[in-house]
Protein backbone atom coordinates (compact mmCIF):
# COMPACT_ATOMS: atom_id res chain seq x y z
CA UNK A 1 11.70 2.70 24.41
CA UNK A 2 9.57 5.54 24.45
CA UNK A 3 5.80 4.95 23.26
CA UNK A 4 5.07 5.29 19.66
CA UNK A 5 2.83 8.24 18.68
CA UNK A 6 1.87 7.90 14.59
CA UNK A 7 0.79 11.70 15.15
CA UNK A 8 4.34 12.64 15.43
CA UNK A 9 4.62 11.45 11.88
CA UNK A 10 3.05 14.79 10.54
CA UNK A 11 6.16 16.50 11.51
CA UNK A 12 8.31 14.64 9.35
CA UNK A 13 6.66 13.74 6.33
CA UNK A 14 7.23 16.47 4.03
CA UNK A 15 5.63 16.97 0.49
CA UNK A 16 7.58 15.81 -2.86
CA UNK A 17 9.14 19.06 -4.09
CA UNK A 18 6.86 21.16 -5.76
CA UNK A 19 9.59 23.34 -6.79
CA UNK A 20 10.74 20.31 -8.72
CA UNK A 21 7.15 19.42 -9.98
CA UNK A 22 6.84 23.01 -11.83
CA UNK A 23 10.55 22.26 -13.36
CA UNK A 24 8.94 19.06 -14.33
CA UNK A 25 5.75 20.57 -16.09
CA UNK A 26 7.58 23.26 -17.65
CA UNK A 27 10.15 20.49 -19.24
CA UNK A 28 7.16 18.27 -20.54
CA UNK A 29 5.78 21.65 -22.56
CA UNK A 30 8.97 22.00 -24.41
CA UNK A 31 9.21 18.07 -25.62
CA UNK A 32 8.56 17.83 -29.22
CA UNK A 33 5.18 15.86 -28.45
CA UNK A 34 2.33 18.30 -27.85
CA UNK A 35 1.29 18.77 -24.04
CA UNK A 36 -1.64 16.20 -23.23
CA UNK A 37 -1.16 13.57 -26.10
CA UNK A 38 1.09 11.47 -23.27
CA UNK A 39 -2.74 11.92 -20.63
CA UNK A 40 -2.03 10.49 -17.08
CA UNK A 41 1.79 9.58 -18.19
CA UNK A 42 2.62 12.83 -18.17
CA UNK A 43 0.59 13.37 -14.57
CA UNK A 44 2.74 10.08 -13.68
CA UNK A 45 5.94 11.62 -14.98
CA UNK A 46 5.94 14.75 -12.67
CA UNK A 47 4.83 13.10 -9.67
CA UNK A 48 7.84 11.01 -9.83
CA UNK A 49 10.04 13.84 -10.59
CA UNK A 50 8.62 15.75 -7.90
CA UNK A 51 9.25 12.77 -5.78
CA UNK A 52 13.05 12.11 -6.87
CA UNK A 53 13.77 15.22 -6.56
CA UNK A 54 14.99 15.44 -10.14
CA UNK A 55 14.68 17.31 -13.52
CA UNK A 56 14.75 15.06 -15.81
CA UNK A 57 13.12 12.11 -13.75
CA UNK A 58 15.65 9.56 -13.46
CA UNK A 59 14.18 5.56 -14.45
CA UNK A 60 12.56 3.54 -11.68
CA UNK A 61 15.47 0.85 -12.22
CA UNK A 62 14.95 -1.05 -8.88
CA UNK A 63 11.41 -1.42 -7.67
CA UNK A 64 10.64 -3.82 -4.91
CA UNK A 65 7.17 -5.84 -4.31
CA UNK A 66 6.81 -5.83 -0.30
CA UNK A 67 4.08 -8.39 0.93
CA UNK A 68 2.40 -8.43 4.08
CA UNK A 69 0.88 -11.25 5.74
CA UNK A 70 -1.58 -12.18 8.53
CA UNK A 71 -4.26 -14.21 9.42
CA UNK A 72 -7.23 -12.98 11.10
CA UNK A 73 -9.44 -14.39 13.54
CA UNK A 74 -12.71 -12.98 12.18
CA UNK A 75 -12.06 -15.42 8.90
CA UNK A 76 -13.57 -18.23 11.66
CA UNK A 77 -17.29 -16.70 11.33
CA UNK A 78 -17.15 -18.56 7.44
CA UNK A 79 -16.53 -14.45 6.19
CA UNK A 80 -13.77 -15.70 3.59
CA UNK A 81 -13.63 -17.62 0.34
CA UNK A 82 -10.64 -19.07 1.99
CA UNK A 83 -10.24 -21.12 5.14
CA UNK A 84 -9.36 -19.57 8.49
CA UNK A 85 -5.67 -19.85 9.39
CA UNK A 86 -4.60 -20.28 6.18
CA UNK A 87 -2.69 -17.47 4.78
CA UNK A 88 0.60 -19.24 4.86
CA UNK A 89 -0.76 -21.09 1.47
CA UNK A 90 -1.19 -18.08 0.08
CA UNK A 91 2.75 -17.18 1.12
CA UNK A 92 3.71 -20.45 -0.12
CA UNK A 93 2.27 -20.26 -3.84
CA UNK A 94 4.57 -16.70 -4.09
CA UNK A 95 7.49 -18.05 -2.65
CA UNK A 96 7.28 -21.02 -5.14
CA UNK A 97 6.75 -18.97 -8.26
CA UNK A 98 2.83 -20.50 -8.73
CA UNK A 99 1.01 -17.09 -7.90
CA UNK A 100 0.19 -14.49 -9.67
CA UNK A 101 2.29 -11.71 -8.55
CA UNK A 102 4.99 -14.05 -8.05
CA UNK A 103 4.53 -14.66 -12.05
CA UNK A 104 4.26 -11.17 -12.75
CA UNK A 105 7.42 -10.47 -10.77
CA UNK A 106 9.38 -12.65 -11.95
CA UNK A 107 8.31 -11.43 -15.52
CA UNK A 108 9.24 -8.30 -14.85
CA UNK A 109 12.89 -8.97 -12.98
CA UNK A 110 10.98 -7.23 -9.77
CA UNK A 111 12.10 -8.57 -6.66
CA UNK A 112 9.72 -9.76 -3.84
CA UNK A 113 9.92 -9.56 -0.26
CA UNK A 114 7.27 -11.15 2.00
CA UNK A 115 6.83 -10.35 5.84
CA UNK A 116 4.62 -12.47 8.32
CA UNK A 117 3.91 -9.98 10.64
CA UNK A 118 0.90 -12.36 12.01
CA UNK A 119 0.22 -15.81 9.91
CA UNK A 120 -1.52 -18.29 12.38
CA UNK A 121 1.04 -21.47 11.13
CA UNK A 122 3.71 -23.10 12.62
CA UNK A 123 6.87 -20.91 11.92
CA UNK A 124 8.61 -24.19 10.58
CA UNK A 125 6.37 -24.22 7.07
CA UNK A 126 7.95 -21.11 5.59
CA UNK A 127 11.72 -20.23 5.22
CA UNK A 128 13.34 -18.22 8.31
CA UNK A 129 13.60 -14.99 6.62
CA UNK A 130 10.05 -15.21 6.12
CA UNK A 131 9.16 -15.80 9.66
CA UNK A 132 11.50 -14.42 11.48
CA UNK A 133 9.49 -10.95 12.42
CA UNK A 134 6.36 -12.46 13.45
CA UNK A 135 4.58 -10.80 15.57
CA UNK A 136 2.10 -12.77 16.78
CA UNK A 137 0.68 -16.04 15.48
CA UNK A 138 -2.97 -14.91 14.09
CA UNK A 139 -4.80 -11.39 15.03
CA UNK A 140 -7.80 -11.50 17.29
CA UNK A 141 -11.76 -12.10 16.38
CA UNK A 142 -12.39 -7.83 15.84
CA UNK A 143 -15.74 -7.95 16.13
CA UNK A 144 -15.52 -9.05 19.70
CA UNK A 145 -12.08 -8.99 20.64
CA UNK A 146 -8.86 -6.48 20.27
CA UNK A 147 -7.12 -7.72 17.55
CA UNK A 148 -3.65 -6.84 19.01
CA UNK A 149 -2.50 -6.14 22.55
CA UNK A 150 -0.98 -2.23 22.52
CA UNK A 151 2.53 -3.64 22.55
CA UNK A 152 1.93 -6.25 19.83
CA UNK A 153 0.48 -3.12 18.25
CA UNK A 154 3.66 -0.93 18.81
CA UNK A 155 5.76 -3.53 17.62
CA UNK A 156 3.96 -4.31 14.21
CA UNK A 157 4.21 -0.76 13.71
CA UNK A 158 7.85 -0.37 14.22
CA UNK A 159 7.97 -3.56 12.65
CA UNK A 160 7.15 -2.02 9.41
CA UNK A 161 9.09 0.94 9.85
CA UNK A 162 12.16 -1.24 10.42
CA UNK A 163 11.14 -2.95 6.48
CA UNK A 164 10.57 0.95 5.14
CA UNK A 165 14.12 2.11 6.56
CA UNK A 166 15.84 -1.52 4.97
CA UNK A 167 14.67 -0.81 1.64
CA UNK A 168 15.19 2.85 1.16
CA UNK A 169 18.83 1.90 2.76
CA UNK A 170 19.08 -0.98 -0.12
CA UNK A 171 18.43 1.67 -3.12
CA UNK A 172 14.71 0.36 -3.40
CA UNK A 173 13.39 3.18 -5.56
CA UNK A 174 9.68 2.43 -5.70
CA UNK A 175 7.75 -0.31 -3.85
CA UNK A 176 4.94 -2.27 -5.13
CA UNK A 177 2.66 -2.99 -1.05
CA UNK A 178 0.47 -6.02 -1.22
CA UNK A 179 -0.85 -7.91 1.53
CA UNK A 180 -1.19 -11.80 2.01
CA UNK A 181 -3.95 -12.06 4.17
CA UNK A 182 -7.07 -14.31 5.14
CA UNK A 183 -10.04 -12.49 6.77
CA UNK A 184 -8.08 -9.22 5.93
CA UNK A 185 -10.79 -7.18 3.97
CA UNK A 186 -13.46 -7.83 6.57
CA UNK A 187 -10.96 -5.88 8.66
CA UNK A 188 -9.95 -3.53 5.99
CA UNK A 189 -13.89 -2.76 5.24
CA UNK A 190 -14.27 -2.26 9.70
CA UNK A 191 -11.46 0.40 9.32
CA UNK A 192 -12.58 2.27 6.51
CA UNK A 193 -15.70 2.35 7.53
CA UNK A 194 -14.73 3.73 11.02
CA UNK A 195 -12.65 6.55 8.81
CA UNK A 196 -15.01 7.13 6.75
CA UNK A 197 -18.27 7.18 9.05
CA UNK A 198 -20.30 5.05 6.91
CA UNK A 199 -22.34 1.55 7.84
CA UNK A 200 -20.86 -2.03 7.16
CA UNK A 201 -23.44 -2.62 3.76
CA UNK A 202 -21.44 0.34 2.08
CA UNK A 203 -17.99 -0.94 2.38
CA UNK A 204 -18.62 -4.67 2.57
CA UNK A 205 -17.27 -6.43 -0.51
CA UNK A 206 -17.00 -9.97 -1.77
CA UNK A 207 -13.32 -10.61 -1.75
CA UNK A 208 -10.72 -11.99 -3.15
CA UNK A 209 -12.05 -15.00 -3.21
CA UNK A 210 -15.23 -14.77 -3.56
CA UNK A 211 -18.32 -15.21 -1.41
CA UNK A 212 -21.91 -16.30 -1.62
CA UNK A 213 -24.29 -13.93 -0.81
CA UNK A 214 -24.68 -15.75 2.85
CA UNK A 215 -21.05 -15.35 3.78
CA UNK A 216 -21.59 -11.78 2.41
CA UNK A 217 -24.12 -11.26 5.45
CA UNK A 218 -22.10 -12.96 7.77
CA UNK A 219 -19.28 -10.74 6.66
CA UNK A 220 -21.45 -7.21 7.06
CA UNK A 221 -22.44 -8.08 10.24
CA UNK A 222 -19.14 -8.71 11.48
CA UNK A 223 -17.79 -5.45 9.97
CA UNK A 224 -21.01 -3.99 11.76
CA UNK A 225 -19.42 -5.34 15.37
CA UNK A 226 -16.30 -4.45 14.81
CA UNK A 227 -17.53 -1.08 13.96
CA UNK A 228 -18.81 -0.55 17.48
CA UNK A 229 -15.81 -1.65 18.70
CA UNK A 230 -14.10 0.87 16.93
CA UNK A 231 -15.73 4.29 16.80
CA UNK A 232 -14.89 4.99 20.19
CA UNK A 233 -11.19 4.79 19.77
CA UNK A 234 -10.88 6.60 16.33
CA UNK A 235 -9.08 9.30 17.97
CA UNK A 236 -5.97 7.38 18.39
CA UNK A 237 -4.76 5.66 15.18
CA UNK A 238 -2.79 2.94 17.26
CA UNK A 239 -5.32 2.16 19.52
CA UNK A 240 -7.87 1.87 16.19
CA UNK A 241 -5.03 -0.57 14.78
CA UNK A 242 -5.21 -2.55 17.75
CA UNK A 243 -8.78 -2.92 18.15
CA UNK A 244 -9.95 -3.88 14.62
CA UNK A 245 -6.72 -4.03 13.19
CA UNK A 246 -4.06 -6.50 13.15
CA UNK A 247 -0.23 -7.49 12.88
CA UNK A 248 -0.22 -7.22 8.90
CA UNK A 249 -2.20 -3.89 9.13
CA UNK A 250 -0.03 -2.21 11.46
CA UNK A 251 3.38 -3.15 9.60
CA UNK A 252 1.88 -2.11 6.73
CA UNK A 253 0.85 1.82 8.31
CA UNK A 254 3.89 1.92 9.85
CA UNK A 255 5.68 0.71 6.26
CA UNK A 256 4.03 3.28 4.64
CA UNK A 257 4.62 6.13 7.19
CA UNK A 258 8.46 5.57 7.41
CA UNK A 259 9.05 5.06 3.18
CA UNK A 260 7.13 8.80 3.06
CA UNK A 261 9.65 9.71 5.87
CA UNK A 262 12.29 8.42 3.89
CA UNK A 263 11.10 10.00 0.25
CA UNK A 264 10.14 6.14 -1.05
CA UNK A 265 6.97 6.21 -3.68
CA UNK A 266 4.72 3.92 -2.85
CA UNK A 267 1.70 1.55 -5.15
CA UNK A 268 -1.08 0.74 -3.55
CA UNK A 269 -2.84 -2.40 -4.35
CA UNK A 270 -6.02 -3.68 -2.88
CA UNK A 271 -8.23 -2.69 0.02
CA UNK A 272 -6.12 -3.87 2.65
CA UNK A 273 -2.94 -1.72 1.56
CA UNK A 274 -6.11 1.48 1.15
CA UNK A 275 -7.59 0.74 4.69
CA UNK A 276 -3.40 0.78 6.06
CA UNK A 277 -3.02 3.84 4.05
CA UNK A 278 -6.18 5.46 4.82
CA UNK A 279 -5.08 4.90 8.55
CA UNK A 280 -1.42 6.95 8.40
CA UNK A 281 -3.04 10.01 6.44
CA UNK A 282 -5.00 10.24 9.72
CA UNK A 283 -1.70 10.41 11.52
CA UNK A 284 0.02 12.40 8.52
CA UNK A 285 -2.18 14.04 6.14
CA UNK A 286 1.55 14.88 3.49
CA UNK A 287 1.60 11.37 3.01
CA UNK A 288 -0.53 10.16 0.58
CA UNK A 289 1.69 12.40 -1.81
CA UNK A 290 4.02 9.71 -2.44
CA UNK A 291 1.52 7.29 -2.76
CA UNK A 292 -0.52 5.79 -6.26
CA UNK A 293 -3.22 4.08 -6.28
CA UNK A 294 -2.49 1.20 -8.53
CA UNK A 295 -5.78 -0.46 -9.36
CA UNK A 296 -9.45 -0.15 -8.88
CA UNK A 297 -10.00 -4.07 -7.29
CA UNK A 298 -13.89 -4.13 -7.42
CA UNK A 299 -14.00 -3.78 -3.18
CA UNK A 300 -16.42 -0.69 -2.07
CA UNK A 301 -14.49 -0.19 0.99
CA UNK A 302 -11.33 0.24 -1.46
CA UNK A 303 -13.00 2.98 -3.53
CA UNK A 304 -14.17 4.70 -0.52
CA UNK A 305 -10.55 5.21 0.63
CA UNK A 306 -9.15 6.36 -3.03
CA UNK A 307 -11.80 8.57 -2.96
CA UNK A 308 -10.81 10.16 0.47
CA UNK A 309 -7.36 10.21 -0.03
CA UNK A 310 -7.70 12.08 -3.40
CA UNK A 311 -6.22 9.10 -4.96
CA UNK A 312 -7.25 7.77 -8.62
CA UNK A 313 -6.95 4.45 -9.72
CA UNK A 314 -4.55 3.88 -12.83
CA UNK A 315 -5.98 0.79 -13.91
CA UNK A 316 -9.21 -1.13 -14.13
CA UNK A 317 -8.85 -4.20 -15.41
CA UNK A 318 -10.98 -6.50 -12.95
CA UNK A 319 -8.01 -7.95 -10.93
CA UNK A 320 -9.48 -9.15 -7.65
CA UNK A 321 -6.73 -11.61 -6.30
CA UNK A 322 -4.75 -8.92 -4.58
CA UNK A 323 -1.57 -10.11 -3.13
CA UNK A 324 0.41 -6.42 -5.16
CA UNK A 325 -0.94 -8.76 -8.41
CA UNK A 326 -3.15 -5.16 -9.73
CA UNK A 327 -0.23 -2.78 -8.42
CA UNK A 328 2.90 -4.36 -9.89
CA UNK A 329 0.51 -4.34 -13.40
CA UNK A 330 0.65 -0.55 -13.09
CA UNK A 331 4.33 -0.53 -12.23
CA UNK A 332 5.04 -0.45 -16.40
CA UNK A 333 3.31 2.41 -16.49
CA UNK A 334 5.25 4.48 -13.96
CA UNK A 335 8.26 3.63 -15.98
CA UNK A 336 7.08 4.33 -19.29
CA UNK A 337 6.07 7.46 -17.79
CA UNK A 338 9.82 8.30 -16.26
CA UNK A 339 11.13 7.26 -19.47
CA UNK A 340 9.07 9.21 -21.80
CA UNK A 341 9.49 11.97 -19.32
CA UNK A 342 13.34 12.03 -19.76
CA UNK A 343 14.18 10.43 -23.07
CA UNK A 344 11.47 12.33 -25.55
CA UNK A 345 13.54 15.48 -27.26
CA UNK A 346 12.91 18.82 -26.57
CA UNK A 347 11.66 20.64 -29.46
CA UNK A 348 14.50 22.16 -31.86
CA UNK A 349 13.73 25.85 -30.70
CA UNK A 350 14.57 24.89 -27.05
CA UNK A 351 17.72 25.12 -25.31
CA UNK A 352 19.77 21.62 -24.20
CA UNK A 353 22.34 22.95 -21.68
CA UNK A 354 19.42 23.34 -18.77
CA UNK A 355 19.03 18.95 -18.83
CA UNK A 356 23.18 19.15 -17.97
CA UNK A 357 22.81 21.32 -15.00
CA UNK A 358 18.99 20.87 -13.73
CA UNK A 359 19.46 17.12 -13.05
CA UNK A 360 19.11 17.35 -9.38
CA UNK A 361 16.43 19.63 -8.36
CA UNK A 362 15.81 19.09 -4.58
CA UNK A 363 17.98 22.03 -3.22
């Protein structure tokens, strides 16, 4: 197997069809409801058009939640609300309908898949599906040790890719990314940082879970080691994944590299799935296009990515439990917006026939 190279993504990630998108906007100012009074629905409407390829949008009818988890080795310096090693809890409470985006889901009829890529538990505690892609059992300390080795690294990465190809070949039309992680926005905050060339106090955040304001310190000055660890390797986007990455992180960048390869929208959630994301648009700079950013979560480091990537928040409603909880909220908006989009009327004065023949746009 020849060696992975996530610059060689930039050649095939392509844009969602503008072509489309101006089919799209020109549809929306003939509905009977005056152009604007929808706001950011109609925004939402003609991304997703663009994205489908398809005048009028077609419904999101079969979303997916995709959750990655990991433990970290950096939760050991006391950096976490939570304990170290103990992510698989976290995996647990979704798989037995007691979490919050495992009510949400299940609310909503939406499907959720959850991949260790790197949870530091014995393999025997959660079901074989679960388990069976493990990487590696934990991620290393970052802020004084490579969190993967470059083949663990490789193989997280196709990892995800492998997850991105299954659902797109399933009919998954829009994915939900979350992460279940312990320890994992201590890394997230190291990466964006390193992206976005600011110190550990601007990015450094509270968590999930919550910290005291001496855990906060210990937290910013691991972020602030890792950070030396990783400036000199920001060149290369694997080799930055696995130095102050880790298994989750690296199935999730390669996740969300391969579903823009394969034309799958994507929601963003917290700061882990921003620091994964903010990672591939260094490898492919098309590919936040078929990404949303699904909620503002409260972390710095997360804000500091949207705001990179050109990405805006659609909701802001305090969530800070992460886990896909604040992006599958905003997944009833993308559909009202697809079905607004397509099922308003056009106003009397406009012609009908062009909905008959324009439903495919993508040629």
């Amino acid at each position: 197997m020849s060696r992975l190279n996530l610059d060689d993504f930039s050649e095939l990630i392509e844009r969602p069809d503008s072509g489309v998108r101006r089919d799209a906007e020109e549809r929306r100012e003939r509905l009977t409801v005056p152009p604007g009074a929808l706001g950011r629905l109609d925004e939402l409407g003609e991304w997703l058009a663009a994205a489908q390829g398809a005048v009028p949008v077609r419904p999101v009818e079969r979303p997916k939640a995709v959750l990655f988890a990991g433990d970290h080795g950096v939760a050991a310096l006391d950096v976490s609300g939570r304990p170290a090693g103990t992510a698989h809890t976290l995996v647990r409470a979704v798989l037995d309908g007691a979490s919050p985006v495992a009510v949400l889901a299940r609310r909503a009829g939406v499907p959720v898949r959850v991949v260790d890529a790197g949870l530091d538990c014995d393999p025997g505690l959660l079901p074989e599906d679960v388990v069976r892609h493990r990487v590696r059992r934990g991620s290393g300390r970052v802020d004084i040790e490579d969190a993967l080795t470059a083949e663990e690294a490789e193989r997280a990465v196709r990892l995800g890719m492998a997850v991105a190809d299954e659902e797109a070949d399933s009919g998954t039309d829009l994915v939900v990314l979350g992460d279940l992680s312990v320890g994992g926005t201590t890394v997230a905050a190291t990466l964006i940082a390193a992206l976005c060339g600011t110190d550990a106090s601007v990015v450094t955040g509270r968590g999930g879970a919550g910290i005291d304001d001496l855990a906060w310190m210990r937290k910013c000055a691991a972020v602030r080691d890792a950070l030396r660890r990783a400036r000199p390797v920001l060149g290369d986007q694997l080799e930055l994944l696995t130095t102050v990455g880790g298994a989750d992180f690296a199935a999730m960048t390669g996740f969300l590299l391969q579903a823009a390869v394969r034309r799958m929208p994507v929601v963003l959630d917290g700061v882990v799935s921003a620091a994964c994301a903010l990672v591939a648009q260094r490898a492919a700079f098309r590919a936040p296009d078929w990404w949303l950013a699904g909620q503002v979560s409260g972390e710095p480091a997360q804000a500091k990515a949207f705001d990179r990537m050109a990405l805006n928040p659609l909701l802001d409603h305090g969530v800070t439990v992460g886990e896909g909880t604040g992006a599958l909220l905003a997944l009833p908006l993308v559909q009202a917006a697809a079905a607004l989009a397509a099922e308003l009327p056009l106003r009397p004065d406009q012609p009908r026939a062009e909905d008959a023949s324009g439903e495919d746009g993508s040629d």
